[in-house]
N, C-alpha and C. Protein backbone atom coordinates (compact mmCIF):
# COMPACT_ATOMS: atom_id res chain seq x y z
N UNK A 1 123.67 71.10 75.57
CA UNK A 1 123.08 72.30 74.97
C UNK A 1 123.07 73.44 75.98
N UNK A 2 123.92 74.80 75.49
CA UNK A 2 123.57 76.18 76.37
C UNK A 2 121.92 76.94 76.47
N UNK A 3 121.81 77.11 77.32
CA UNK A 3 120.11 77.88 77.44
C UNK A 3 120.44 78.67 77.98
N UNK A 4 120.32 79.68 77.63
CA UNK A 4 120.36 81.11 78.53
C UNK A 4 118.78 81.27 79.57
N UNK A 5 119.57 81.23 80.60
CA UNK A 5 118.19 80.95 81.22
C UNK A 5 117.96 82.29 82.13
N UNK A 6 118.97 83.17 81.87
CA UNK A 6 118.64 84.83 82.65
C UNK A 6 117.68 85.27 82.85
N UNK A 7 116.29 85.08 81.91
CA UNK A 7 115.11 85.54 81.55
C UNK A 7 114.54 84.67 82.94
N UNK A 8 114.39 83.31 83.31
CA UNK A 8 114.10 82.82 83.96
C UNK A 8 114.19 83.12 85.64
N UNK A 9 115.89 83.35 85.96
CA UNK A 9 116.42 83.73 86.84
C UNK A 9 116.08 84.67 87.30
N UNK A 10 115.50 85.87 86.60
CA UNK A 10 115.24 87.04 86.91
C UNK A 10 113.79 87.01 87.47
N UNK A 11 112.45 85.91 86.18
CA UNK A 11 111.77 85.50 87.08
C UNK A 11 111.50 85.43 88.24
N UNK A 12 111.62 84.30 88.97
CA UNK A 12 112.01 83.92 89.97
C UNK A 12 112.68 84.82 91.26
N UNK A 13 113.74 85.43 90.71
CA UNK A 13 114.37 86.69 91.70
C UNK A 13 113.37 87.41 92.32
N UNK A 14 112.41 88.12 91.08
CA UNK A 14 111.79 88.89 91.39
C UNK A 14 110.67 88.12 91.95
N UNK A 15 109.73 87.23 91.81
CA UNK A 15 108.73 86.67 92.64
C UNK A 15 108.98 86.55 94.00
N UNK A 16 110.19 86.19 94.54
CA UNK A 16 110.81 86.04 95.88
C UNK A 16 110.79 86.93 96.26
N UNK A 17 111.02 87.99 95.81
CA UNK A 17 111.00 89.49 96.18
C UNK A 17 109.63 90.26 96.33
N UNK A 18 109.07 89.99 95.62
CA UNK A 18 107.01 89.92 95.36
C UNK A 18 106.41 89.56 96.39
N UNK A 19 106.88 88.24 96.51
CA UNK A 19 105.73 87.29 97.55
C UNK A 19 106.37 86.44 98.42
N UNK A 20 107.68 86.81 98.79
CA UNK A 20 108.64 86.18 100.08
C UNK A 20 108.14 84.97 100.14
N UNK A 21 108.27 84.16 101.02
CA UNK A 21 108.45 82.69 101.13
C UNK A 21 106.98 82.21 100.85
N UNK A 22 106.77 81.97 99.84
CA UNK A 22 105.24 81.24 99.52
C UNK A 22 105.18 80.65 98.12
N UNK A 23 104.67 79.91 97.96
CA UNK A 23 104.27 78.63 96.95
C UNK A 23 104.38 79.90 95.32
N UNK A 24 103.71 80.72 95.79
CA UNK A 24 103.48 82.09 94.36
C UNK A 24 104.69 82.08 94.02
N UNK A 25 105.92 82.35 94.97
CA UNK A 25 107.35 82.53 94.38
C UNK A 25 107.87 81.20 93.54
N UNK A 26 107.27 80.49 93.45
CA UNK A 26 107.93 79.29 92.43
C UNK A 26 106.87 78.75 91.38
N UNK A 27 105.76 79.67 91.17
CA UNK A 27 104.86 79.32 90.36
C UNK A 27 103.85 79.20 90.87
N UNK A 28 103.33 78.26 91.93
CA UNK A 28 102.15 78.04 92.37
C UNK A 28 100.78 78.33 93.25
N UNK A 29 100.34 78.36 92.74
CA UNK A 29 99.18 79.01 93.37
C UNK A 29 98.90 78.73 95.05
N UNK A 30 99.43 77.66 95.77
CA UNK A 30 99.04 77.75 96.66
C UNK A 30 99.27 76.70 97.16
N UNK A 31 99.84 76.26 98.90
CA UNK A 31 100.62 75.35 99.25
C UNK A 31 100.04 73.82 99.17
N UNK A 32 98.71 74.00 99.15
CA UNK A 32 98.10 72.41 99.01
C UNK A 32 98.82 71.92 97.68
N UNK A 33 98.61 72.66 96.58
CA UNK A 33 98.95 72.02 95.45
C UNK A 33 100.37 71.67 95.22
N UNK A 34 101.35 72.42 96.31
CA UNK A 34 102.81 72.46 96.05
C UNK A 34 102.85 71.20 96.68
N UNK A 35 101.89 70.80 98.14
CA UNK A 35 102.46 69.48 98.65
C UNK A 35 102.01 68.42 97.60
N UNK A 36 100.80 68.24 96.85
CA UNK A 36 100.76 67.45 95.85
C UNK A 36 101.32 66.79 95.35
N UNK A 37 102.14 68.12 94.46
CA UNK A 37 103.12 67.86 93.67
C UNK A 37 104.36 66.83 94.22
N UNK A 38 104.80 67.43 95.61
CA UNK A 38 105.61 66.77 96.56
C UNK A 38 105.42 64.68 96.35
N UNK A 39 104.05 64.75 97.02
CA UNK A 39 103.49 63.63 97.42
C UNK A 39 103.57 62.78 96.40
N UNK A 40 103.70 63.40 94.97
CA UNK A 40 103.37 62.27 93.75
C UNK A 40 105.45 62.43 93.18
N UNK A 41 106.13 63.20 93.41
CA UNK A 41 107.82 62.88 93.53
C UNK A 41 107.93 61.81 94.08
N UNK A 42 107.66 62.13 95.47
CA UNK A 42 108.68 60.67 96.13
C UNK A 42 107.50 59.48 96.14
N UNK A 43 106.85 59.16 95.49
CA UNK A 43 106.23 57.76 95.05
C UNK A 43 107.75 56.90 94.81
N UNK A 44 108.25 57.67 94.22
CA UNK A 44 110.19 56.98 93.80
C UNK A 44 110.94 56.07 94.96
N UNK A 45 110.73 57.24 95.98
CA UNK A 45 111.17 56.26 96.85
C UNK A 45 110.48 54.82 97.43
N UNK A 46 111.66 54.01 97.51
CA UNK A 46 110.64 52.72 97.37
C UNK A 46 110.70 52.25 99.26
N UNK A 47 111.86 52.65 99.71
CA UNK A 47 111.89 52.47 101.66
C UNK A 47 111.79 53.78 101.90
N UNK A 48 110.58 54.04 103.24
CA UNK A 48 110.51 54.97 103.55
C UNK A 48 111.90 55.25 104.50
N UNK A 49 112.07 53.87 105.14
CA UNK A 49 112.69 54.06 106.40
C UNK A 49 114.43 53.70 106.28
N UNK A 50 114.66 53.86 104.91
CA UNK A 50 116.35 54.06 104.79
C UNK A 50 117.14 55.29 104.97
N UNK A 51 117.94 56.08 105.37
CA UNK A 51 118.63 56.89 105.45
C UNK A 51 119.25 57.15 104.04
N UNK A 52 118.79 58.42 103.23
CA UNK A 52 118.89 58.83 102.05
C UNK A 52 119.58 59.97 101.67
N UNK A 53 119.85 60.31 100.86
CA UNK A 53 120.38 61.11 100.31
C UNK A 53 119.35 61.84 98.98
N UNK A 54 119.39 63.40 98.82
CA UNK A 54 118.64 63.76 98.29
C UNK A 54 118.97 65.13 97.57
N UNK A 55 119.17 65.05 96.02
CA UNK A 55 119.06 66.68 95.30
C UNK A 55 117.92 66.87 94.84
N UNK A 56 117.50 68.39 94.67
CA UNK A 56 116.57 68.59 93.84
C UNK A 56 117.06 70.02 93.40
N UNK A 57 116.57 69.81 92.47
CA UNK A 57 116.87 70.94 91.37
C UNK A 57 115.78 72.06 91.20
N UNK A 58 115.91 73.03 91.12
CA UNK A 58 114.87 74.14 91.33
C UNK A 58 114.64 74.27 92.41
N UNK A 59 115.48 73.89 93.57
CA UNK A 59 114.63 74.16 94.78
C UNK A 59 114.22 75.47 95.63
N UNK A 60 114.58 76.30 94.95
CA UNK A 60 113.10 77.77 95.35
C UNK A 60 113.75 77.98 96.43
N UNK A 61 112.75 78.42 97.33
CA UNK A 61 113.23 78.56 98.92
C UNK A 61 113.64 77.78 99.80
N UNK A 62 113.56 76.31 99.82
CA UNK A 62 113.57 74.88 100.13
C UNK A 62 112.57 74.44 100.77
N UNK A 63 111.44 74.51 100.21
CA UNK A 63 110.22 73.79 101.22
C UNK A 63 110.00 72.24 100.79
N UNK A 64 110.55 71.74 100.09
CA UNK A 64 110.58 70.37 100.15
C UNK A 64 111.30 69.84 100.95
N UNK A 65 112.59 69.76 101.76
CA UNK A 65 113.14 69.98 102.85
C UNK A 65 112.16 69.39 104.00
N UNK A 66 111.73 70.72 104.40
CA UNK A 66 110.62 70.00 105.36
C UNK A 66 109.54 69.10 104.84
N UNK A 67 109.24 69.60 103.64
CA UNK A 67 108.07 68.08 103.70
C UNK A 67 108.28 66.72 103.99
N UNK A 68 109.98 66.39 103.28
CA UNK A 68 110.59 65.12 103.29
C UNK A 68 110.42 64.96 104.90
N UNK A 69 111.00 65.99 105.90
CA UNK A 69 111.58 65.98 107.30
C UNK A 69 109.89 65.50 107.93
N UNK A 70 108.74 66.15 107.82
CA UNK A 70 107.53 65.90 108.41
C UNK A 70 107.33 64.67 107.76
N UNK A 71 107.27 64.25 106.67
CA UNK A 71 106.77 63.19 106.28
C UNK A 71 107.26 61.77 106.94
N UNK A 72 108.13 61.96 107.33
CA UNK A 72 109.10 60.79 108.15
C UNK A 72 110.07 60.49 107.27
N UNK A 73 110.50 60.94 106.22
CA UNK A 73 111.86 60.62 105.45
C UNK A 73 112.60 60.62 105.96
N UNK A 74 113.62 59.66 105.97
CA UNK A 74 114.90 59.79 106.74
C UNK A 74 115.90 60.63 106.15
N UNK A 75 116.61 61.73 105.98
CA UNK A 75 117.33 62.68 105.38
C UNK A 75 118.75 62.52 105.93
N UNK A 76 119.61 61.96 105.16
CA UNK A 76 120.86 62.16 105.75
C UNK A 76 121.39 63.22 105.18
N UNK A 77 121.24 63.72 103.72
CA UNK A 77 121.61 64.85 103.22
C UNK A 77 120.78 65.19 102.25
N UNK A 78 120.18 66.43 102.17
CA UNK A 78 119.85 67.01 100.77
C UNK A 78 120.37 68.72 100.32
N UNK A 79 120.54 68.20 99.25
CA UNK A 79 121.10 69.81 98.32
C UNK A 79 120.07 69.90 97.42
N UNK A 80 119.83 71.14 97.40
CA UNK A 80 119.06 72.14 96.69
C UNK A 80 119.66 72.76 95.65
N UNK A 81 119.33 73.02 94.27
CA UNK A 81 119.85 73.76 93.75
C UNK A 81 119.11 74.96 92.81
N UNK A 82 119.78 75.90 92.59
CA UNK A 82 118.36 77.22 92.34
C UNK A 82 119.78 77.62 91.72
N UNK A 83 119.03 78.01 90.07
CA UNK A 83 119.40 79.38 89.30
C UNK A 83 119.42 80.79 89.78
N UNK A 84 118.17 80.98 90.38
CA UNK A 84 118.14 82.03 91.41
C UNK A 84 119.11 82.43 92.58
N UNK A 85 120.47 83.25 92.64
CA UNK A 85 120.85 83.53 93.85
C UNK A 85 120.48 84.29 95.19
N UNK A 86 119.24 84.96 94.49
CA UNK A 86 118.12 85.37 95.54
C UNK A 86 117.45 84.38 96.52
N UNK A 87 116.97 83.24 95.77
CA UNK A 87 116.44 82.17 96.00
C UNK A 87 117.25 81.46 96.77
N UNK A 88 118.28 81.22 96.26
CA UNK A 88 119.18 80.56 97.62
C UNK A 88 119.79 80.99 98.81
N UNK A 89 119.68 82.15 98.46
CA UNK A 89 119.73 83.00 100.12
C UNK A 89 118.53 82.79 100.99
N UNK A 90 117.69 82.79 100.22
CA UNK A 90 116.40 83.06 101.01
C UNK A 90 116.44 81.53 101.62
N UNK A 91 116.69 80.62 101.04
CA UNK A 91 116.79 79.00 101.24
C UNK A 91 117.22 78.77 102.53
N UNK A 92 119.34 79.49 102.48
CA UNK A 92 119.86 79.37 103.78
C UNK A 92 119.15 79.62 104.83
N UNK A 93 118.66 81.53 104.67
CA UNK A 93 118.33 81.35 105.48
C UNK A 93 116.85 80.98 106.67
N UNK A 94 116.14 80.68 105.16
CA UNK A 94 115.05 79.09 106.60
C UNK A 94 114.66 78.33 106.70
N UNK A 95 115.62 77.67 106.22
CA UNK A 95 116.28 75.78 106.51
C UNK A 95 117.24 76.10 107.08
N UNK A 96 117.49 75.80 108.60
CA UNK A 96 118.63 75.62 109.04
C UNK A 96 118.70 74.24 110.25
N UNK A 97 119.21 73.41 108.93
CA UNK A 97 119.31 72.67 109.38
C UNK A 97 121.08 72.14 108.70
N UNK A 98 121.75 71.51 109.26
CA UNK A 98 122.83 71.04 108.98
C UNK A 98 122.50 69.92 107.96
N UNK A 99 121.57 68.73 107.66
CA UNK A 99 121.89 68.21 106.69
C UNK A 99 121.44 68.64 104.89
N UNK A 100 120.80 69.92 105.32
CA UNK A 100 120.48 70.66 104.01
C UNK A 100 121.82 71.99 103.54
N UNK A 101 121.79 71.82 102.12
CA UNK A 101 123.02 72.65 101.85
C UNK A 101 122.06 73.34 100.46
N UNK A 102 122.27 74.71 99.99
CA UNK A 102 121.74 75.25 99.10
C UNK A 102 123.40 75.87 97.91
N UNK A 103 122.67 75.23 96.64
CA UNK A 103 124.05 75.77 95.92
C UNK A 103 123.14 76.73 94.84
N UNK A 104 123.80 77.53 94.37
CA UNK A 104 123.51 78.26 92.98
C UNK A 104 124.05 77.32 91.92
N UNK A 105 123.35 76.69 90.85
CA UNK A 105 123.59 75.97 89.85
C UNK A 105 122.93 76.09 88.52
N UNK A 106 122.89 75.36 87.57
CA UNK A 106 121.56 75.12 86.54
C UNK A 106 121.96 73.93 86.54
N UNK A 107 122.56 73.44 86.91
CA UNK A 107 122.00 71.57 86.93
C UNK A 107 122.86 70.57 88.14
N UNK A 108 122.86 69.63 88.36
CA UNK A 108 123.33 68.88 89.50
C UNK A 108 124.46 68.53 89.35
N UNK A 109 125.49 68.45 90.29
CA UNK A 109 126.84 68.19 90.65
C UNK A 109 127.12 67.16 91.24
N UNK A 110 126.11 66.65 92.62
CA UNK A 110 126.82 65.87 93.34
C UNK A 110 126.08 64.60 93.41
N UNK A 111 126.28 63.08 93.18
CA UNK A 111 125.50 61.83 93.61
C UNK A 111 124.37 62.44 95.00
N UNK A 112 123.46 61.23 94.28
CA UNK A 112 122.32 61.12 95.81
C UNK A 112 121.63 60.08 95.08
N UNK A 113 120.95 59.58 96.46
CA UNK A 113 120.21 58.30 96.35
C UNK A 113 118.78 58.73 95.20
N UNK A 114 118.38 60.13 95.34
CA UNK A 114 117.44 60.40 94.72
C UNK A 114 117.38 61.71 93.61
N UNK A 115 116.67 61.83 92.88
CA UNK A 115 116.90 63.11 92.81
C UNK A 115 115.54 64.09 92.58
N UNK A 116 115.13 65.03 92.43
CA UNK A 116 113.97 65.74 92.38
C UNK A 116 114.06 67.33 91.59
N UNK A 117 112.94 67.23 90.51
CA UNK A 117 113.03 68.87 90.06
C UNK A 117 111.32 68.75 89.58
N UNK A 118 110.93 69.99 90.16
CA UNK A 118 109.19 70.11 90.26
C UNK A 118 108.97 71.45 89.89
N UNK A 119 108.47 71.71 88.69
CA UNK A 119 107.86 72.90 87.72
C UNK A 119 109.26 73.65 87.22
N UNK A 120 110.56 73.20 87.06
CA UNK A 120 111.45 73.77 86.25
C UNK A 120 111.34 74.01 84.88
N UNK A 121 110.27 73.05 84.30
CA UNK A 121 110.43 72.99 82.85
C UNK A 121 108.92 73.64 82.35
N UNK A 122 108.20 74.07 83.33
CA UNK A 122 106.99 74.70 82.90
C UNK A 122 107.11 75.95 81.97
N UNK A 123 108.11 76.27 82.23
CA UNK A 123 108.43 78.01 81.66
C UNK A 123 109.55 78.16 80.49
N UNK A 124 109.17 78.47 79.72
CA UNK A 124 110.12 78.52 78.20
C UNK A 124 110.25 79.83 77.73
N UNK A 125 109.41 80.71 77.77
CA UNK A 125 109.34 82.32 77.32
C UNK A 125 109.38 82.02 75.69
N UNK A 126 110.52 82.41 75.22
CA UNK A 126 109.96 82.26 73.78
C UNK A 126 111.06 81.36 72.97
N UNK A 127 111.83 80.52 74.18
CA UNK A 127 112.59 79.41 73.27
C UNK A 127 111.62 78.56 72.66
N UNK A 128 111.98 77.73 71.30
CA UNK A 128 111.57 76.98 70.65
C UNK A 128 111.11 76.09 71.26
N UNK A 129 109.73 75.58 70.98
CA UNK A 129 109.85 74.08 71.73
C UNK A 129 110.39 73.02 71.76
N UNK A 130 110.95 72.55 70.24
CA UNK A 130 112.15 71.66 70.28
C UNK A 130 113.25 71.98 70.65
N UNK A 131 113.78 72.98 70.82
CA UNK A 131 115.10 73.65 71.58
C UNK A 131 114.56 73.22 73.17
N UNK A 132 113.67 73.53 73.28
CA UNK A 132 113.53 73.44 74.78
C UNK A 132 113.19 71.76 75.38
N UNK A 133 112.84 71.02 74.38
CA UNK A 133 112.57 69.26 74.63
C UNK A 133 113.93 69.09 74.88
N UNK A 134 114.71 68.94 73.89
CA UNK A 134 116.27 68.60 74.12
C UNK A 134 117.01 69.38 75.20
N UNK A 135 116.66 70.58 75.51
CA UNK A 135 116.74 71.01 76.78
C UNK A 135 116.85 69.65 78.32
N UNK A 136 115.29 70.33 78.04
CA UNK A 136 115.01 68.91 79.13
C UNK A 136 115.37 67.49 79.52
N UNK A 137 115.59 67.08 77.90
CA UNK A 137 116.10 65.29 78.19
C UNK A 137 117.58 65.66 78.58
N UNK A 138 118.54 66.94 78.18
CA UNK A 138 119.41 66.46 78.55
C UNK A 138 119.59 66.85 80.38
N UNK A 139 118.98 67.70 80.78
CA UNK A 139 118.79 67.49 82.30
C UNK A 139 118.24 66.40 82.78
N UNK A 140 117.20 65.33 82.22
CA UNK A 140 117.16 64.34 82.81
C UNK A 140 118.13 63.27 82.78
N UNK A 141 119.28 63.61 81.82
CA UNK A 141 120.63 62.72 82.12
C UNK A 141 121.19 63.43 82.37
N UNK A 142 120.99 64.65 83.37
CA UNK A 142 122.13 64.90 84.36
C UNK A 142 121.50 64.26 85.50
N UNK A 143 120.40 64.39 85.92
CA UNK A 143 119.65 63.82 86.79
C UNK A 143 119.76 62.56 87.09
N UNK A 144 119.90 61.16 86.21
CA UNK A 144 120.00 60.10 86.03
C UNK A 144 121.44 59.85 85.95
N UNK A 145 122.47 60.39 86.07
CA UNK A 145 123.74 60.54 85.77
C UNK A 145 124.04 60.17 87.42
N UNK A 146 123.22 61.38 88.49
CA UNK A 146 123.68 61.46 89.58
C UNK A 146 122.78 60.82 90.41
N UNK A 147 121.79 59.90 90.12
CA UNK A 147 121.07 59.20 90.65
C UNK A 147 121.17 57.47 90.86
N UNK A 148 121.43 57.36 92.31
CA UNK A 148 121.97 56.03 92.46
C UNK A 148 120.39 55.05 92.39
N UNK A 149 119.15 55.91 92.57
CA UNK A 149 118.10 54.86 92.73
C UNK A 149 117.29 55.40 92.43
N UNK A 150 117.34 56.21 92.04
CA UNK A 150 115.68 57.14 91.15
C UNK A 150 115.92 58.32 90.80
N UNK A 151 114.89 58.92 90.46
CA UNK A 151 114.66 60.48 90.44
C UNK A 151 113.35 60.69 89.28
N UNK A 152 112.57 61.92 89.96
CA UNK A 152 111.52 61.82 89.56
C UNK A 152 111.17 63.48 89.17
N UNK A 153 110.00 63.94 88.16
CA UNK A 153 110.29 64.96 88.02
C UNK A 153 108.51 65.52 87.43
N UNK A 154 108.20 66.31 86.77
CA UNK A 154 107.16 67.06 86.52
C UNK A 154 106.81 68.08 85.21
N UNK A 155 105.79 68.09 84.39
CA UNK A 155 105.52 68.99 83.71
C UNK A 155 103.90 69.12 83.51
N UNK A 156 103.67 70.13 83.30
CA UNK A 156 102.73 70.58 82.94
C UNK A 156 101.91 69.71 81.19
N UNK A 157 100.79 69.41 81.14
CA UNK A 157 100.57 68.27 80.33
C UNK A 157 100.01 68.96 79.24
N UNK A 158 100.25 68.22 77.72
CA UNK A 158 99.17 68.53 76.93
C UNK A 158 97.72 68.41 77.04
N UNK A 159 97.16 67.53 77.73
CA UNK A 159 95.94 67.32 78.01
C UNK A 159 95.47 68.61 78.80
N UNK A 160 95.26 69.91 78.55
CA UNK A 160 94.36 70.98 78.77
C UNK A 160 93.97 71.19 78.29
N UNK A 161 92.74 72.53 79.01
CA UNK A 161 91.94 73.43 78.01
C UNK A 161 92.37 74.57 77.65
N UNK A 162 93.45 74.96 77.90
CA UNK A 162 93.59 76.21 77.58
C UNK A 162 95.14 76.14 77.70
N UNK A 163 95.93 77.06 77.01
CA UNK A 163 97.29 77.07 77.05
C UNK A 163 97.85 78.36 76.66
N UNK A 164 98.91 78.96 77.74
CA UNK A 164 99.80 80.39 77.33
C UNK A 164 100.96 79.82 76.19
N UNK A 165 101.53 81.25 75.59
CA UNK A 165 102.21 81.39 75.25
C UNK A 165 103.90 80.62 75.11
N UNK A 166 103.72 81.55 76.61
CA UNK A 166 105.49 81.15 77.20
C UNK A 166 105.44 79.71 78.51
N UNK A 167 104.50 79.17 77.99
CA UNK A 167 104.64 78.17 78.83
C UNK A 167 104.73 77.08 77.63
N UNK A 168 105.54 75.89 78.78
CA UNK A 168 105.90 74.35 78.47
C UNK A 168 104.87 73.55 78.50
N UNK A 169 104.27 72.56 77.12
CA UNK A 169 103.33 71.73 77.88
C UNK A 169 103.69 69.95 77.44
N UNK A 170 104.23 69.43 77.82
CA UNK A 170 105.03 68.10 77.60
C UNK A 170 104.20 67.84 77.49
N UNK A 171 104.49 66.02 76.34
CA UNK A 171 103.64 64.93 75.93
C UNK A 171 104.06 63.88 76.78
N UNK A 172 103.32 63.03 77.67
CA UNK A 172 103.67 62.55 78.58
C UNK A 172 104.04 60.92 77.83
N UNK A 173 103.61 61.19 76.87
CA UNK A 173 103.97 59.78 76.56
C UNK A 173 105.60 59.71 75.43
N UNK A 174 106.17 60.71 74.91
CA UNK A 174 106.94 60.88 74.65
C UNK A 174 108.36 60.99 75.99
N UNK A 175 108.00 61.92 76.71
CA UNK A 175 108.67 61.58 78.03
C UNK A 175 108.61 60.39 79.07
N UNK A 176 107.73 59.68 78.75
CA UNK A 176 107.85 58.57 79.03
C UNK A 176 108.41 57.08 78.38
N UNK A 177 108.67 57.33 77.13
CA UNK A 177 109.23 56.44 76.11
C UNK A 177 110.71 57.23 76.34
N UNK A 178 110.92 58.16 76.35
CA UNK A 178 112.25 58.42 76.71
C UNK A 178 113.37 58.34 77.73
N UNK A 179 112.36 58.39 78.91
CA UNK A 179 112.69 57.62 79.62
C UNK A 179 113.18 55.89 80.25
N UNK A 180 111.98 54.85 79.54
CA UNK A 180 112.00 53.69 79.44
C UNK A 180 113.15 53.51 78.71
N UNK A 181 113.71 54.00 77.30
CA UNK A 181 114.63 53.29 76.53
C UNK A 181 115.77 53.95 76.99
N UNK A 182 115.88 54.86 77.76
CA UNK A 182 116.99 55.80 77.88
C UNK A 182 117.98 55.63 79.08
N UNK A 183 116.94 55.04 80.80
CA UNK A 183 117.43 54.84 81.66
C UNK A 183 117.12 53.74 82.34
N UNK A 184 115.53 52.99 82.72
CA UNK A 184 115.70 52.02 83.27
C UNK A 184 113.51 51.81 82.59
N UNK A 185 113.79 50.66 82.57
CA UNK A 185 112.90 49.12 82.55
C UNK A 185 111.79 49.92 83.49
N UNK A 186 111.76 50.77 84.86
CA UNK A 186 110.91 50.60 85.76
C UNK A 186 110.17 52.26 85.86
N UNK A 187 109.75 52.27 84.76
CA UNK A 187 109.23 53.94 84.85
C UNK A 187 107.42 54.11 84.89
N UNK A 188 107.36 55.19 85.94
CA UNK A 188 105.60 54.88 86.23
C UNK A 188 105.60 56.56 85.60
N UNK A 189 104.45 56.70 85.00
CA UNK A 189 103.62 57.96 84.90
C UNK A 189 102.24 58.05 85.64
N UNK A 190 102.40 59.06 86.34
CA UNK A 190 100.91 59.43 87.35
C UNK A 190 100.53 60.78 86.83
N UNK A 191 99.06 60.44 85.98
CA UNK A 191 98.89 61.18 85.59
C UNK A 191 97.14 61.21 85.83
N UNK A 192 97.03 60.88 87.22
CA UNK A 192 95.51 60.66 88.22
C UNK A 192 95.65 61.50 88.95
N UNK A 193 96.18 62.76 89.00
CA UNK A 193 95.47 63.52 90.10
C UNK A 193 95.07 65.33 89.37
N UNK A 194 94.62 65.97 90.57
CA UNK A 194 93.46 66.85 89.96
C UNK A 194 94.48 68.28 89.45
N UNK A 195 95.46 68.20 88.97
CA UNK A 195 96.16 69.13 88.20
C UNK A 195 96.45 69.10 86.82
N UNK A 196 96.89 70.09 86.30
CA UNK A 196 97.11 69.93 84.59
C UNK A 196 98.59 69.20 84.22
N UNK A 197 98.84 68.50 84.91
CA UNK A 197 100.27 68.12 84.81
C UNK A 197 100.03 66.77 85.19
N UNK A 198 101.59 65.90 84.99
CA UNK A 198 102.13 64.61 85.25
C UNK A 198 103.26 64.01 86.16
N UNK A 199 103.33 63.39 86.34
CA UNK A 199 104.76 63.24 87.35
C UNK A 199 105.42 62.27 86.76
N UNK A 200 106.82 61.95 86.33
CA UNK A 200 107.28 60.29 86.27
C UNK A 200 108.01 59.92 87.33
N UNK A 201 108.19 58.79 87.32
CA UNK A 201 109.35 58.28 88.40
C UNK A 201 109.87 57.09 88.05
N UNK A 202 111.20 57.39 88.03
CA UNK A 202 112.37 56.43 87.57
C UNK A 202 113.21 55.68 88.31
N UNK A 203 112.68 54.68 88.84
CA UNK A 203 113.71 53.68 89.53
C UNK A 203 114.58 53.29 89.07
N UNK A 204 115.73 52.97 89.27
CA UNK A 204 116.90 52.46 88.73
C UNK A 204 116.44 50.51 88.96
């Protein structure tokens, strides 16, 4: 399915441009909650201490990058990928590190041991919401396509009190049945910590 996702792109462009390298430019309010989010992704990984390979999708400026790198992940490679070509400039340039590479995309190209996309699907503007579900599942089989051992991902939950417009709010249990019959037997939902959202994670 095509999504014109310009509306989005432009988003984003402009937040980077707003609020230069900070958690605000990709949605969030503020870096505790961005590592959160981080911390409840790679639950996926099941060895800390293997030499991995790693995409993530939406990756903003690349601050997951370093979290993996501080956290003790072993990183043999990760690619980033951002709709935003603002965003991936800004990426190059501060991560510089040789095993990180930043592409302009809307969805993943290359195998990795893992894969990762965190608040991509929060934002819909005024596509349909069933236009925009089928959206999503079919990025999670691009995701699962290029994933040799997991990949894990995020939305914003029905379980709130309050809800905008142009925002996404997934049923976690529908994305989670879609997952189970769709890719593998071993799928967890964490949906215990103090945000309006969920995480899954899909082991192969």
């Amino acid at each position: 399915m095509r999504i014109d996702l310009k509306e989005l792109e432009e988003l984003y462009t402009t937040n980077v441009q707003r609020y230069g390298i900070n958690p605000m430019s990709v949605g969030w309010k503020d870096a505790e909650s961005q590592r959160l989010r981080f911390k409840k992704l790679v639950e996926v990984i099941e060895n800390e201490e293997d030499n991995i390979v790693v995409n993530e999708l939406g990756c903003g400026y690349g601050a997951m990058f370093p979290f993996l790198i501080e956290g003790g992940f072993r990183i043999a490679r990760y690619v980033g990928y951002d709709i935003s070509p603002t965003m991936v400039e800004v990426a190059r340039n501060l991560v510089k590190d040789d095993r990180a590479e930043f592409i302009r995309a809307e969805s993943i190209t290359r195998e990795a041991d893992y894969s990762f996309t965190s608040g991509i699907f929060n934002v819909k503007f005024n596509i349909e919401a069933m236009v925009w579900v089928k959206y999503i599942e079919e990025i999670l089989e691009n995701m699962d396509e290029h994933s040799r051992r997991g990949f894990a991902f995020n939305m914003l939950s029905t379980y709130v009190d309050f809800r905008e417009d142009h925002l996404f709010y997934g049923d976690p249990f529908h994305f989670f049945n879609f997952c189970k019959r769709q890719f593998s037997k071993k799928v967890s939902l964490l949906h215990d910590y103090d945000l309006w959202e969920w995480t899954i994670c899909v082991k192969k």
